[in-house]
N, C-alpha and C. Protein backbone atom coordinates (compact mmCIF):
# COMPACT_ATOMS: atom_id res chain seq x y z
N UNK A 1 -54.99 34.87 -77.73
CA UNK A 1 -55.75 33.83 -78.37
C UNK A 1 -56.64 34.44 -79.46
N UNK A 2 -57.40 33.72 -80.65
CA UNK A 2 -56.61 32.13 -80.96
C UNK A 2 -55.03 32.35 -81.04
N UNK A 3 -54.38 31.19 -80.71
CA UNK A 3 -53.19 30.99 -81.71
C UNK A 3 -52.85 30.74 -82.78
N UNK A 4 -51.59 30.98 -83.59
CA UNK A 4 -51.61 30.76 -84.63
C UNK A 4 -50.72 29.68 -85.19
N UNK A 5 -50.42 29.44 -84.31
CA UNK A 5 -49.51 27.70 -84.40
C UNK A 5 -49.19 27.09 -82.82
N UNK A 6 -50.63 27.03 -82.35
CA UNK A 6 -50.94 26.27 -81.10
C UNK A 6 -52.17 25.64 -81.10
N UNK A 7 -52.30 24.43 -81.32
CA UNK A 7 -53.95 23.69 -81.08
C UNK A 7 -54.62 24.02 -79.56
N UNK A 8 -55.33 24.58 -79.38
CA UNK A 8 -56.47 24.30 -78.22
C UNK A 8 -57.45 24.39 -77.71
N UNK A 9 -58.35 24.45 -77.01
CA UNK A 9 -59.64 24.50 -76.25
C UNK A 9 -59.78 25.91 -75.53
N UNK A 10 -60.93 26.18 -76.28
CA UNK A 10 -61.66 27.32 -75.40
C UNK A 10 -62.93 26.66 -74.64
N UNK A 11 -63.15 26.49 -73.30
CA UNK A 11 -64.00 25.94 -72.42
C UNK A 11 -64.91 27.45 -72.21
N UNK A 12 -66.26 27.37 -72.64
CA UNK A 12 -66.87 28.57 -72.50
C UNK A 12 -68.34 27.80 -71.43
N UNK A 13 -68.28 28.84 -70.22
CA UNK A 13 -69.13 28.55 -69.10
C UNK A 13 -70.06 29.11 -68.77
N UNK A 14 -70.07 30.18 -69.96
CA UNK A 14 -71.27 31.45 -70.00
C UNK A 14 -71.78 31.76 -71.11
N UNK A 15 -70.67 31.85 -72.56
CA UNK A 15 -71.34 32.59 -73.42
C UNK A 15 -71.32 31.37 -74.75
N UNK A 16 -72.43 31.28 -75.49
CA UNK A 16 -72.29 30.35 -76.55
C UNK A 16 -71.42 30.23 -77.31
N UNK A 17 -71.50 28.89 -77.59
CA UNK A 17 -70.39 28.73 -79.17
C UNK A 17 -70.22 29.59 -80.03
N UNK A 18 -71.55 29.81 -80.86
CA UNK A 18 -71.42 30.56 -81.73
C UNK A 18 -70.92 31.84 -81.43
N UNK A 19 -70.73 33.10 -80.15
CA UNK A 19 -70.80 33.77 -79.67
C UNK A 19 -69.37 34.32 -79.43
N UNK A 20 -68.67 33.44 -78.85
CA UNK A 20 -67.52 32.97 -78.71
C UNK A 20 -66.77 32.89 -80.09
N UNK A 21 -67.20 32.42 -80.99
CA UNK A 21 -66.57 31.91 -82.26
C UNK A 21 -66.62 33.66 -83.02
N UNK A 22 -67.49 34.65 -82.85
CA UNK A 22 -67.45 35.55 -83.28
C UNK A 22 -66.06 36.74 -83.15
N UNK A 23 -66.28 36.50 -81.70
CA UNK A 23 -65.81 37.19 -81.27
C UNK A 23 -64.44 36.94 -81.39
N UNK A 24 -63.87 34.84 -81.60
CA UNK A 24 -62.67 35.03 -81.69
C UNK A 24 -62.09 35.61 -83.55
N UNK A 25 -62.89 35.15 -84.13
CA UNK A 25 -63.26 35.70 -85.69
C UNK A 25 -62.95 37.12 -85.94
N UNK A 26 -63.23 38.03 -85.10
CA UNK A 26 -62.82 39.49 -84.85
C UNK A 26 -61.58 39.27 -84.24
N UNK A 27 -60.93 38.57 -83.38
CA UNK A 27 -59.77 38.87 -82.94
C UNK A 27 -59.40 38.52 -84.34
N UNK A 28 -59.35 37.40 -84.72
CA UNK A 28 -58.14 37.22 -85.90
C UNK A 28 -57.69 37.67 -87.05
N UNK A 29 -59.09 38.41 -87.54
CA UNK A 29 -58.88 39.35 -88.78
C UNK A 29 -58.94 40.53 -88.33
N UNK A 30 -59.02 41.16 -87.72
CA UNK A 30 -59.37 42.53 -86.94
C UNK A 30 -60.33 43.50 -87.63
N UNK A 31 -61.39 42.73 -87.78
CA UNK A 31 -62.71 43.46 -88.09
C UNK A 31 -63.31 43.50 -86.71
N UNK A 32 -64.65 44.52 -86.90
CA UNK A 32 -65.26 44.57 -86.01
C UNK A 32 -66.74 43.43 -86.01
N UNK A 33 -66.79 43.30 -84.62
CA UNK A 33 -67.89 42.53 -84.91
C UNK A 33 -69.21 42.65 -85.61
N UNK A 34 -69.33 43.86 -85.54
CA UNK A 34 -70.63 43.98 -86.43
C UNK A 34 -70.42 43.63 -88.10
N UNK A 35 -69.32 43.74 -88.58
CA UNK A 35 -69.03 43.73 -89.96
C UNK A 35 -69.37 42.50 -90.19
N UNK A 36 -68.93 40.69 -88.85
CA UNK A 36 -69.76 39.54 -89.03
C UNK A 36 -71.10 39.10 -90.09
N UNK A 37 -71.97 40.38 -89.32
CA UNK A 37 -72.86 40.09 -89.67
C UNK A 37 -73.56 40.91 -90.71
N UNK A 38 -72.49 41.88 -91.03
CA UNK A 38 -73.53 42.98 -92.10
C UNK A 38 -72.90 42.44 -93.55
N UNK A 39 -71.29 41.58 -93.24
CA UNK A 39 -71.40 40.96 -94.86
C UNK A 39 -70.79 39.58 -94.22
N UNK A 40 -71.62 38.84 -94.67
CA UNK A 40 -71.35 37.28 -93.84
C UNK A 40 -70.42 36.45 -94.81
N UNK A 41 -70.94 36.71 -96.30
CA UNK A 41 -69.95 35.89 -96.91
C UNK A 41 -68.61 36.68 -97.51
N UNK A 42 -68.54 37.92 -97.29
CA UNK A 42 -66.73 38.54 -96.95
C UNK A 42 -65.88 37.55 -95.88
N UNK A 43 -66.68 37.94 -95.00
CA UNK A 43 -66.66 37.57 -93.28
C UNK A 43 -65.73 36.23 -93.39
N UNK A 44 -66.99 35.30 -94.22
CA UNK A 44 -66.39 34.01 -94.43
C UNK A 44 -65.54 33.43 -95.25
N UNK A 45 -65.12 34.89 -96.15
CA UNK A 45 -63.62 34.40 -97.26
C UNK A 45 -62.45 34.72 -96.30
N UNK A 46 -62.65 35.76 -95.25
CA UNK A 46 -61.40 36.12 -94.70
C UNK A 46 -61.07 35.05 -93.33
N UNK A 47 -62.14 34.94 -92.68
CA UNK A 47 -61.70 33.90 -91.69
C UNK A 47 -61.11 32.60 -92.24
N UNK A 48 -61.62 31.93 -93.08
CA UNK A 48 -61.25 30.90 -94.26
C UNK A 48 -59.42 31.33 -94.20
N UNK A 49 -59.54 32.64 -94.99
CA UNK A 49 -57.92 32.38 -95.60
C UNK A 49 -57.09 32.30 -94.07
N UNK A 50 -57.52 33.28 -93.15
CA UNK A 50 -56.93 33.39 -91.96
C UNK A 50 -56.20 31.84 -91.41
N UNK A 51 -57.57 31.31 -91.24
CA UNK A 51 -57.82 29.99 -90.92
C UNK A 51 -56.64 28.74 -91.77
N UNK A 52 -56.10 29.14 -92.71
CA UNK A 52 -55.43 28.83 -93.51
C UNK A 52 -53.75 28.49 -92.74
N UNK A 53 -53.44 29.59 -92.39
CA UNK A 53 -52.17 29.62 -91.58
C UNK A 53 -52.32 30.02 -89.99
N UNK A 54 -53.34 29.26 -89.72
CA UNK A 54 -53.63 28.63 -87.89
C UNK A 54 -53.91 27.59 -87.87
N UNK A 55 -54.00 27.37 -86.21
CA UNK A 55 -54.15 25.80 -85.87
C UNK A 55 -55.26 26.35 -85.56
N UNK A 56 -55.63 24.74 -84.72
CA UNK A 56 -57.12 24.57 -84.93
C UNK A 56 -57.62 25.26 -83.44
N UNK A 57 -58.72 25.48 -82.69
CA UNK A 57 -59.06 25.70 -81.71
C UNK A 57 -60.18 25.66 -81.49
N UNK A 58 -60.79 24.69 -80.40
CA UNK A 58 -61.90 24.22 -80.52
C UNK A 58 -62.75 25.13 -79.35
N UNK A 59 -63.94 24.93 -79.79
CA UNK A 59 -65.05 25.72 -78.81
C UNK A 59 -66.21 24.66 -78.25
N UNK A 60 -65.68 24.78 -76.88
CA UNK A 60 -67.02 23.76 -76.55
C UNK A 60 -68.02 24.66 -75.13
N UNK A 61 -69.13 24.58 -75.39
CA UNK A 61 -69.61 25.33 -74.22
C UNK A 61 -70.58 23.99 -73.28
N UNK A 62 -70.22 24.39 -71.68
CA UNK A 62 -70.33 23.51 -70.73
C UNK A 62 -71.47 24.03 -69.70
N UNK A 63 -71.92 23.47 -69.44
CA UNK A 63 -72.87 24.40 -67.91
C UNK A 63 -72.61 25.00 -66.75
N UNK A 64 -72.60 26.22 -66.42
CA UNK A 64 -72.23 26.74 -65.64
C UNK A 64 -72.66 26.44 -64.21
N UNK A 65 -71.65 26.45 -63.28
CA UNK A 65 -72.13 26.34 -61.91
C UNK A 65 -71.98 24.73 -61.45
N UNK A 66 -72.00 23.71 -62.80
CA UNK A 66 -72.27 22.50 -62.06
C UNK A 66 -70.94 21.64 -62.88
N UNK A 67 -70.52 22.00 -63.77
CA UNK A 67 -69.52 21.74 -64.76
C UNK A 67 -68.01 21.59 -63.67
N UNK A 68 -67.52 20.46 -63.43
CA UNK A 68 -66.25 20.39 -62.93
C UNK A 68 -65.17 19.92 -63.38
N UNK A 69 -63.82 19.69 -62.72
CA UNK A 69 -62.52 19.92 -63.67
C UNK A 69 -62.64 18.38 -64.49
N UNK A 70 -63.28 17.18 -64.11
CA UNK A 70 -63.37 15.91 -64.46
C UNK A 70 -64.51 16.08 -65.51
N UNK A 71 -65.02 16.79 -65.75
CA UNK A 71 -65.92 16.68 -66.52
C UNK A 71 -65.28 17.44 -68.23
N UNK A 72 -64.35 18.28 -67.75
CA UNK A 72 -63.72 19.06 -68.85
C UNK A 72 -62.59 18.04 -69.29
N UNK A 73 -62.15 17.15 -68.54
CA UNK A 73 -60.91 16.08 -68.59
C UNK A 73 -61.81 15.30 -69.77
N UNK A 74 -62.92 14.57 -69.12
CA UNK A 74 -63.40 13.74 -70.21
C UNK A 74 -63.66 14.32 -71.59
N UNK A 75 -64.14 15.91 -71.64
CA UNK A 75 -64.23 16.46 -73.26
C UNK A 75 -62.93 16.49 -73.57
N UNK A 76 -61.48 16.50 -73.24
CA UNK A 76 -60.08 16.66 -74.11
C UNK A 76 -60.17 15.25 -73.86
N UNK A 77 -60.49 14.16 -73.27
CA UNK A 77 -59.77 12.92 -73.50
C UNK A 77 -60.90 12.52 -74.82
N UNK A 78 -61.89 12.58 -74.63
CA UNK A 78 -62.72 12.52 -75.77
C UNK A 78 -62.58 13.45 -77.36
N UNK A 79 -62.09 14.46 -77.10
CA UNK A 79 -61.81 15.22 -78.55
C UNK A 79 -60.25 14.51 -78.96
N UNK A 80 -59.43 14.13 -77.72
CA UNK A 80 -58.15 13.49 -78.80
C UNK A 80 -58.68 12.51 -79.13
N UNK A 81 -59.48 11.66 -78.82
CA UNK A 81 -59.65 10.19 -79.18
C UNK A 81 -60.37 9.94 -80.94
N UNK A 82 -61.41 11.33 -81.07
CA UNK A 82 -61.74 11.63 -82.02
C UNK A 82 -60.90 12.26 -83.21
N UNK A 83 -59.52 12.97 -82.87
CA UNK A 83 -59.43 14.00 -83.56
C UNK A 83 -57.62 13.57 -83.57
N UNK A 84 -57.20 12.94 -83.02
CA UNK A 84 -55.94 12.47 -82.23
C UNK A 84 -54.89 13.80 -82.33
N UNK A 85 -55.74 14.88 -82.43
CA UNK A 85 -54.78 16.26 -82.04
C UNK A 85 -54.35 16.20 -80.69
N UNK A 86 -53.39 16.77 -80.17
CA UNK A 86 -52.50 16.87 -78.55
C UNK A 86 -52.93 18.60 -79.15
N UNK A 87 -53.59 19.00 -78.09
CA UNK A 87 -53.74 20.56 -77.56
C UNK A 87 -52.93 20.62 -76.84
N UNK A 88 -52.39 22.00 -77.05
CA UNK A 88 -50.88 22.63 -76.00
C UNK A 88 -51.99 23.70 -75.35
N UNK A 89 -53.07 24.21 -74.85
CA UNK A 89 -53.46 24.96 -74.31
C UNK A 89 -54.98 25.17 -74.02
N UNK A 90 -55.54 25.49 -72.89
CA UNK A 90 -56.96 25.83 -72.50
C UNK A 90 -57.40 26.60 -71.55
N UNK A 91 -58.46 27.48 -72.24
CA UNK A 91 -58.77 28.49 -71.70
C UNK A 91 -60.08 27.86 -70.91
N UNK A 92 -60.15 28.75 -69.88
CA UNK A 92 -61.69 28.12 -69.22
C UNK A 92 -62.17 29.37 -69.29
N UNK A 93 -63.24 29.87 -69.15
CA UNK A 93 -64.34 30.97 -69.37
C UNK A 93 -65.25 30.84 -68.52
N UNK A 94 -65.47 30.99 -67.27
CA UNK A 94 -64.34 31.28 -66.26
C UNK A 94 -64.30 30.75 -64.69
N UNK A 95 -63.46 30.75 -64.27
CA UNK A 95 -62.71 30.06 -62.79
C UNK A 95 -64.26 29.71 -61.95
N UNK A 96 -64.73 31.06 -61.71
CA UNK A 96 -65.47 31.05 -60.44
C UNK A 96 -67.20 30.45 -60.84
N UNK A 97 -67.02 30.07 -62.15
CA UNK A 97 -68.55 29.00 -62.65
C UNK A 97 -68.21 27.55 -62.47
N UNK A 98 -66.72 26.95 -62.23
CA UNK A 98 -66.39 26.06 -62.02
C UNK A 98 -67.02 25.34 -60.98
N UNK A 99 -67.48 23.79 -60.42
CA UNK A 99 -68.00 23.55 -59.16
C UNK A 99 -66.80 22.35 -59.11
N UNK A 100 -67.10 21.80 -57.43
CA UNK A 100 -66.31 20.67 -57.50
C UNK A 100 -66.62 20.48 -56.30
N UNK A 101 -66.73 18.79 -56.03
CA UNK A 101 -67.59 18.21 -55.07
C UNK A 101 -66.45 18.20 -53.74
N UNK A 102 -66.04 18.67 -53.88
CA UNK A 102 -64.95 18.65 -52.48
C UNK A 102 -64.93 19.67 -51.71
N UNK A 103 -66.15 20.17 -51.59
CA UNK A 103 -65.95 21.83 -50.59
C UNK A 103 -68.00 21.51 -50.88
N UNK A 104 -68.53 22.57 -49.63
CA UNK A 104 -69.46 23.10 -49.66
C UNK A 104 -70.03 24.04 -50.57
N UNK A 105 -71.41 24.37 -50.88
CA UNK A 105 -71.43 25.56 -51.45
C UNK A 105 -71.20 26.82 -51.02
N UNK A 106 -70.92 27.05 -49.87
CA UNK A 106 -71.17 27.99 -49.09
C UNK A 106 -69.40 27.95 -48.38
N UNK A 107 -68.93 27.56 -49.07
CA UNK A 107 -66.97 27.83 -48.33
C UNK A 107 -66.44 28.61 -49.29
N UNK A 108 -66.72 29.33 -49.44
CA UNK A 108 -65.94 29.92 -50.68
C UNK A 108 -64.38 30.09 -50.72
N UNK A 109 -63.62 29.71 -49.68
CA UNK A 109 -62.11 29.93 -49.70
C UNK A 109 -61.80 28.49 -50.31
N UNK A 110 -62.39 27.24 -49.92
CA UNK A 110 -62.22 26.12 -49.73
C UNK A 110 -62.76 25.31 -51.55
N UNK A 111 -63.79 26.22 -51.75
CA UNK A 111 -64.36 25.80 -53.09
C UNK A 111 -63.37 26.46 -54.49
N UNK A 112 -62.49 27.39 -54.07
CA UNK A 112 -62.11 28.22 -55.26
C UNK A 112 -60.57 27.50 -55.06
N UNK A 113 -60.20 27.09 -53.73
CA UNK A 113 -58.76 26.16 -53.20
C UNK A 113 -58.83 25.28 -54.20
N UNK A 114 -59.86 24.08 -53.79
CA UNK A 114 -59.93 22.55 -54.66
C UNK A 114 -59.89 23.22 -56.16
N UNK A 115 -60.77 23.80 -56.74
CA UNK A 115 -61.06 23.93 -58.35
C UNK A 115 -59.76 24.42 -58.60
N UNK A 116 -59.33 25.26 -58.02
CA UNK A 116 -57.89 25.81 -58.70
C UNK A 116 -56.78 24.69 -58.67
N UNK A 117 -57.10 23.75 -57.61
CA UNK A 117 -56.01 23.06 -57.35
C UNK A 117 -56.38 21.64 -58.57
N UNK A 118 -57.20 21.60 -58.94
CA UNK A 118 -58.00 20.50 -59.80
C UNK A 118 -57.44 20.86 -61.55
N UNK A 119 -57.62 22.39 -61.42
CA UNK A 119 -57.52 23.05 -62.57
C UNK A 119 -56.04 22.92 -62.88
N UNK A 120 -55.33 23.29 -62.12
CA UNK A 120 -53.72 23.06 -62.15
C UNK A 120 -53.01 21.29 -62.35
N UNK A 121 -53.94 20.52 -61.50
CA UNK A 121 -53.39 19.19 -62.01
C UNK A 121 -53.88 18.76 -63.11
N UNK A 122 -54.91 19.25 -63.91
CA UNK A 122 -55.43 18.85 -65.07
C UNK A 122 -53.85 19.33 -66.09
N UNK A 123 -53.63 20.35 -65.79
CA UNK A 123 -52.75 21.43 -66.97
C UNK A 123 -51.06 20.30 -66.46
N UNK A 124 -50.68 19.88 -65.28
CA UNK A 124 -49.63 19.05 -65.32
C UNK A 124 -49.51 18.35 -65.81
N UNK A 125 -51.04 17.03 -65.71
CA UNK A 125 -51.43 15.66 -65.92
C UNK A 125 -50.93 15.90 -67.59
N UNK A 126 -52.15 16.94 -68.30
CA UNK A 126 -51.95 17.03 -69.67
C UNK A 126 -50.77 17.69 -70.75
N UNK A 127 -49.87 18.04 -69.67
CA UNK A 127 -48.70 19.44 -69.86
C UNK A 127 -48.88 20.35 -70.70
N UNK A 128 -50.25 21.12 -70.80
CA UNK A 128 -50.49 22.31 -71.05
C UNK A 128 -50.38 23.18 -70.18
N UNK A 129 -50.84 24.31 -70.92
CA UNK A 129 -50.65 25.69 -70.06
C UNK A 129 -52.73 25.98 -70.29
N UNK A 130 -52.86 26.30 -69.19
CA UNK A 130 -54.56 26.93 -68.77
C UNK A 130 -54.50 27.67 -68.05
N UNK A 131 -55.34 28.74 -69.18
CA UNK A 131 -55.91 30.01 -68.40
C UNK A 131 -57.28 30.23 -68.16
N UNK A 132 -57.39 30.62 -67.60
CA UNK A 132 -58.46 31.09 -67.03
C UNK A 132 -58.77 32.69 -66.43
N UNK A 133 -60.24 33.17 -65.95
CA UNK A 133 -60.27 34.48 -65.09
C UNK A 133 -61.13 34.00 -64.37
N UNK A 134 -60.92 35.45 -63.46
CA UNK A 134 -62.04 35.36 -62.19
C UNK A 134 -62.44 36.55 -62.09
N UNK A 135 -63.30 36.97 -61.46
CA UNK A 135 -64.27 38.00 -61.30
C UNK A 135 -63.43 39.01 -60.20
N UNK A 136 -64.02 40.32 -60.72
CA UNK A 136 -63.17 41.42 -59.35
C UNK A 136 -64.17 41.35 -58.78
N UNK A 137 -63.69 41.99 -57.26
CA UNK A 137 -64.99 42.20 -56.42
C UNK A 137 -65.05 44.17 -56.59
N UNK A 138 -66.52 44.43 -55.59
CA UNK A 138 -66.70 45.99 -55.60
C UNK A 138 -65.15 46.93 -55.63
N UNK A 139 -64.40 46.56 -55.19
CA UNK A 139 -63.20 47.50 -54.73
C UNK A 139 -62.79 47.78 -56.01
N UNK A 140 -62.33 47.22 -57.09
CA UNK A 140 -61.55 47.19 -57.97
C UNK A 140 -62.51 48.04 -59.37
N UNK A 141 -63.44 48.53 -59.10
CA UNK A 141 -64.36 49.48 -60.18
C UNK A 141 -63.71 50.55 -60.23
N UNK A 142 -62.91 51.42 -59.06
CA UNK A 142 -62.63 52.73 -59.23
C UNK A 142 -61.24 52.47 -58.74
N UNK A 143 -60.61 51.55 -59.02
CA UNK A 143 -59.42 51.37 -58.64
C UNK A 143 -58.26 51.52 -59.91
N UNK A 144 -57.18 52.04 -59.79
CA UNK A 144 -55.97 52.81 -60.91
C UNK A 144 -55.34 51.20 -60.63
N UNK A 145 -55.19 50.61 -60.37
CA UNK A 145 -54.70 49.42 -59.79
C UNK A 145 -54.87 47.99 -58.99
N UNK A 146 -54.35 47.29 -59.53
CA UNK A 146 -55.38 46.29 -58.43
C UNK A 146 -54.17 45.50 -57.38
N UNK A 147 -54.48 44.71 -56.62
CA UNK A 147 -53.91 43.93 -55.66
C UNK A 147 -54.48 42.29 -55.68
N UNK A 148 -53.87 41.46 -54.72
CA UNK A 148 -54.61 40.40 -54.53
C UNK A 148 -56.21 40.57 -53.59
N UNK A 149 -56.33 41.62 -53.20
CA UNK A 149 -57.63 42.33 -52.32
C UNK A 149 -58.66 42.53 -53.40
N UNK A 150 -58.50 42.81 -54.70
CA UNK A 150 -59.22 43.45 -55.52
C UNK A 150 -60.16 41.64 -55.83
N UNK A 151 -59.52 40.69 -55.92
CA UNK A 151 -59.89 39.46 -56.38
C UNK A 151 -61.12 39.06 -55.38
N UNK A 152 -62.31 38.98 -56.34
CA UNK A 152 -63.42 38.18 -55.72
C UNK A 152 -63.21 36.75 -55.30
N UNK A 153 -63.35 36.65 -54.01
CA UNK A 153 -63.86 35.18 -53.53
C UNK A 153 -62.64 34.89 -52.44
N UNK A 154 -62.50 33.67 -52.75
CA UNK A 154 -61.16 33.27 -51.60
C UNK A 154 -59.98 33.51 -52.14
N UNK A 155 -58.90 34.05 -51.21
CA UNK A 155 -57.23 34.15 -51.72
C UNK A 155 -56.91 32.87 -52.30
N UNK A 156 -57.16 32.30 -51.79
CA UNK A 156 -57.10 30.60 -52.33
C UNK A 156 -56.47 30.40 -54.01
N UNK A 157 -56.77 31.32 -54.41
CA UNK A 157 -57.00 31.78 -56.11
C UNK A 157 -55.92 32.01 -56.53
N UNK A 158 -55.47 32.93 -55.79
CA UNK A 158 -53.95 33.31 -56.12
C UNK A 158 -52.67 32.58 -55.21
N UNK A 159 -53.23 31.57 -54.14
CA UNK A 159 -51.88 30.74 -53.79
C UNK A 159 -51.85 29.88 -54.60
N UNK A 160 -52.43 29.47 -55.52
CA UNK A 160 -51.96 28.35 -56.17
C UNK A 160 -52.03 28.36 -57.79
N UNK A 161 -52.46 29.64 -58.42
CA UNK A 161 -52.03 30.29 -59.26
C UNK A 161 -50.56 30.35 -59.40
N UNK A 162 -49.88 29.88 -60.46
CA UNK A 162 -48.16 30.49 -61.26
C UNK A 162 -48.25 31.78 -61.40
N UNK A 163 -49.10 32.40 -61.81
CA UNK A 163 -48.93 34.05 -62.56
C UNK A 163 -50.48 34.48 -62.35
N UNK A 164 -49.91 35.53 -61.84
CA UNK A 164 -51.87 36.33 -62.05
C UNK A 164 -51.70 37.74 -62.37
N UNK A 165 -52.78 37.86 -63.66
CA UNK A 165 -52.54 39.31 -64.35
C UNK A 165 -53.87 39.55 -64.09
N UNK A 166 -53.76 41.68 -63.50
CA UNK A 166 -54.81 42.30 -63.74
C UNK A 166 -54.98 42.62 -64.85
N UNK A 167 -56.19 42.98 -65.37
CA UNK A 167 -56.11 43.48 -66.93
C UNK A 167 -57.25 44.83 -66.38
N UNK A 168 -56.60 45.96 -66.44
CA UNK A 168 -57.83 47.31 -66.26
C UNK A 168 -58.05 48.00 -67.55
N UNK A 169 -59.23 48.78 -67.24
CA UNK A 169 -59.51 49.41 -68.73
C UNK A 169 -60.58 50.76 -67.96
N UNK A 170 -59.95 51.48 -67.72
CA UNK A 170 -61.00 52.62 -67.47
C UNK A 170 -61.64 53.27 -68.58
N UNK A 171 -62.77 53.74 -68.42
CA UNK A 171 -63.50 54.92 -69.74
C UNK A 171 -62.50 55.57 -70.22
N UNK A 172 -61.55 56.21 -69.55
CA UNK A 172 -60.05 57.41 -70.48
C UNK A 172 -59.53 56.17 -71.42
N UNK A 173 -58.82 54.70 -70.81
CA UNK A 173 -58.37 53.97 -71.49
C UNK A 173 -59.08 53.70 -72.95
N UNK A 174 -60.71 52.59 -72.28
CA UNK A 174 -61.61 52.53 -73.25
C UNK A 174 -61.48 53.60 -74.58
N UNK A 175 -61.54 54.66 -74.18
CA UNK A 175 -62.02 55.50 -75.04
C UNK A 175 -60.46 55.71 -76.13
N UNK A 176 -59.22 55.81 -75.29
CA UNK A 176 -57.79 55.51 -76.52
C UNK A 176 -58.01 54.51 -76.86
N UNK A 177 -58.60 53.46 -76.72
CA UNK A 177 -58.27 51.85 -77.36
C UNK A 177 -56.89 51.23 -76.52
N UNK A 178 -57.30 51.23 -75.07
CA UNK A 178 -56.08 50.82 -74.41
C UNK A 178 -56.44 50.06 -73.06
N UNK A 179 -55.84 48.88 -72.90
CA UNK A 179 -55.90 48.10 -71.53
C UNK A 179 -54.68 48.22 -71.26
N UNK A 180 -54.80 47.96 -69.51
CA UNK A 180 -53.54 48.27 -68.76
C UNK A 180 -53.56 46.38 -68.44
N UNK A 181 -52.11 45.72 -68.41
CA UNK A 181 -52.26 44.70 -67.77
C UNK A 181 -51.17 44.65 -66.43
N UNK A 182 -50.93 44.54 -65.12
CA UNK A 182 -50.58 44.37 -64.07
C UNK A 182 -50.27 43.02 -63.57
N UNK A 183 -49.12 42.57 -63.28
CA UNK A 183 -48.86 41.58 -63.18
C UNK A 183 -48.90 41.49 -61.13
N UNK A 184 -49.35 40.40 -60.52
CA UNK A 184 -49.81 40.60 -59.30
C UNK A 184 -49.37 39.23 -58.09
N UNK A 185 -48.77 38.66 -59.58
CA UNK A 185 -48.30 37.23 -58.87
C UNK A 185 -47.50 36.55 -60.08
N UNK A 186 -46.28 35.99 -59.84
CA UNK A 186 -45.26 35.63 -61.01
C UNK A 186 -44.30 34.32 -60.40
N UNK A 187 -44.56 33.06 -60.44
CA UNK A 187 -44.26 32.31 -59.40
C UNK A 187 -42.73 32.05 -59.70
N UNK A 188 -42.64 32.30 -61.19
CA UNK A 188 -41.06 32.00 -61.88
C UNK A 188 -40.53 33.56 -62.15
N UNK A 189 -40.50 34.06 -61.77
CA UNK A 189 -39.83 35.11 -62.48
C UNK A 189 -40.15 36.92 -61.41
N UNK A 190 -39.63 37.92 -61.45
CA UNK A 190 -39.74 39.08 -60.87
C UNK A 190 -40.60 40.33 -61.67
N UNK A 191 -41.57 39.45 -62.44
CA UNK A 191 -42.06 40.55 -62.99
C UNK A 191 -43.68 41.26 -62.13
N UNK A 192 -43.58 40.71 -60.92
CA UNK A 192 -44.65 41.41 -60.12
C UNK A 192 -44.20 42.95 -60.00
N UNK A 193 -45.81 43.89 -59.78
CA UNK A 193 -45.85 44.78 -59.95
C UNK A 193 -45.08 45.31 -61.09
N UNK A 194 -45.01 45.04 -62.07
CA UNK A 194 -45.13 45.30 -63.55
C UNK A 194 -46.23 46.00 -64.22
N UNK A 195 -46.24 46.72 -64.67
CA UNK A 195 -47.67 47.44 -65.75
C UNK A 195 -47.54 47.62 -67.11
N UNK A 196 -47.94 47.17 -68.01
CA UNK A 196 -47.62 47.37 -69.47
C UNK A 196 -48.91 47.30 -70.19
N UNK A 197 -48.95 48.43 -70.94
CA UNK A 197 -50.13 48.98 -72.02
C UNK A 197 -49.97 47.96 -73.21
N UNK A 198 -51.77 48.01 -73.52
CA UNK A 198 -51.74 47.46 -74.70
C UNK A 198 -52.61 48.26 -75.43
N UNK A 199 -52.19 48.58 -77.04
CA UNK A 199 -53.11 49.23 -77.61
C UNK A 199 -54.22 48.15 -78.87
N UNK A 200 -55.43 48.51 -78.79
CA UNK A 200 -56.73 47.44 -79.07
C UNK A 200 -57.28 48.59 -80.20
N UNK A 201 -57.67 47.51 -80.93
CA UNK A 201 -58.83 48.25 -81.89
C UNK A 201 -57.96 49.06 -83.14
């Protein structure tokens, strides 16, 4: 992401619009972020032309912790109504800030079950594809690899997940300009336990 001939929603649950918008601004021209701001109106001829041969992708930021999957339904039924674009895709930013009144606060297998399962009928209902992440827990800091063990909160996450990718990046990686991504769940296809490098920057 962005795409470049796919309309859609970035749902941000933590970090601001503007913030977000930077950062996707650096993905697309492959400057660094600081360059944003040390020449703003370069900045803003190149995103412009970029912007030129992409679709659109919208940024909306939501409240964390209390924000649920009906509440993100009404911002896409409300941005087509305005905009009468059909988005093929949405990112949420991220899984485990999600709430939803069908579990306790305190179930955590049962609370991350419903939202995922909420999150997935939203993406049928609308026939997009949504992604999302979730948080590792302690295990997965010094780990070469991860598992479904490495995943904070309830398994819940990954039964009803299609595909779940680790994405690691140790300091050796960091430091080549390289993430590892691990594939850990693949509901169509045999590409579990898969590992493939990506080179960044």
């Amino acid at each position: 992401f962005p795409s470049h001939d796919r309309r859609g929603v970035y749902i941000s649950l933590e970090l601001s619009e503007e913030l977000v918008a930077n950062r996707m601004d650096s993905m697309l021209t492959g400057y660094d972020k600081a360059f944003i701001f040390r020449d703003t109106h370069e900045m803003a001829r190149v995103v412009k032309n970029a912007g030129e041969t992409s679709a659109e992708m919208y940024i909306k930021r939501l409240p964390e912790t209390v924000t649920k999957i009906d509440d993100i339904r009404a911002y896409l039924n409300e941005l087509y109504i305005k905009t009468g674009i059909q988005i093929e895709y949405l990112v949420v930013d991220y899984l485990d800030l999600l709430a939803t009144d069908r579990a306790k606060a305190d179930d955590v297998f049962n609370k991350d079950k419903f939202v995922c399962e909420e999150l997935r009928r939203l993406a049928f209902d609308m026939g997009i594809v949504v992604v999302t992440a979730s948080q590792l827990n302690r295990s997965a800091v010094e780990a070469e690899s991860y598992s479904h063990n490495n995943i904070a909160g309830g398994i819940s996450k990954v039964y009803t997940a299609d595909n779940v990718i680790g994405i690691l990046s140790t300091p050796e990686k960091k430091k080549a300009g390289e993430i590892t991504f691990q594939f850990l769940k693949t509901r169509n296809s045999s590409a579990v336990g898969i590992v493939t490098g990506k080179q960044i920057g």
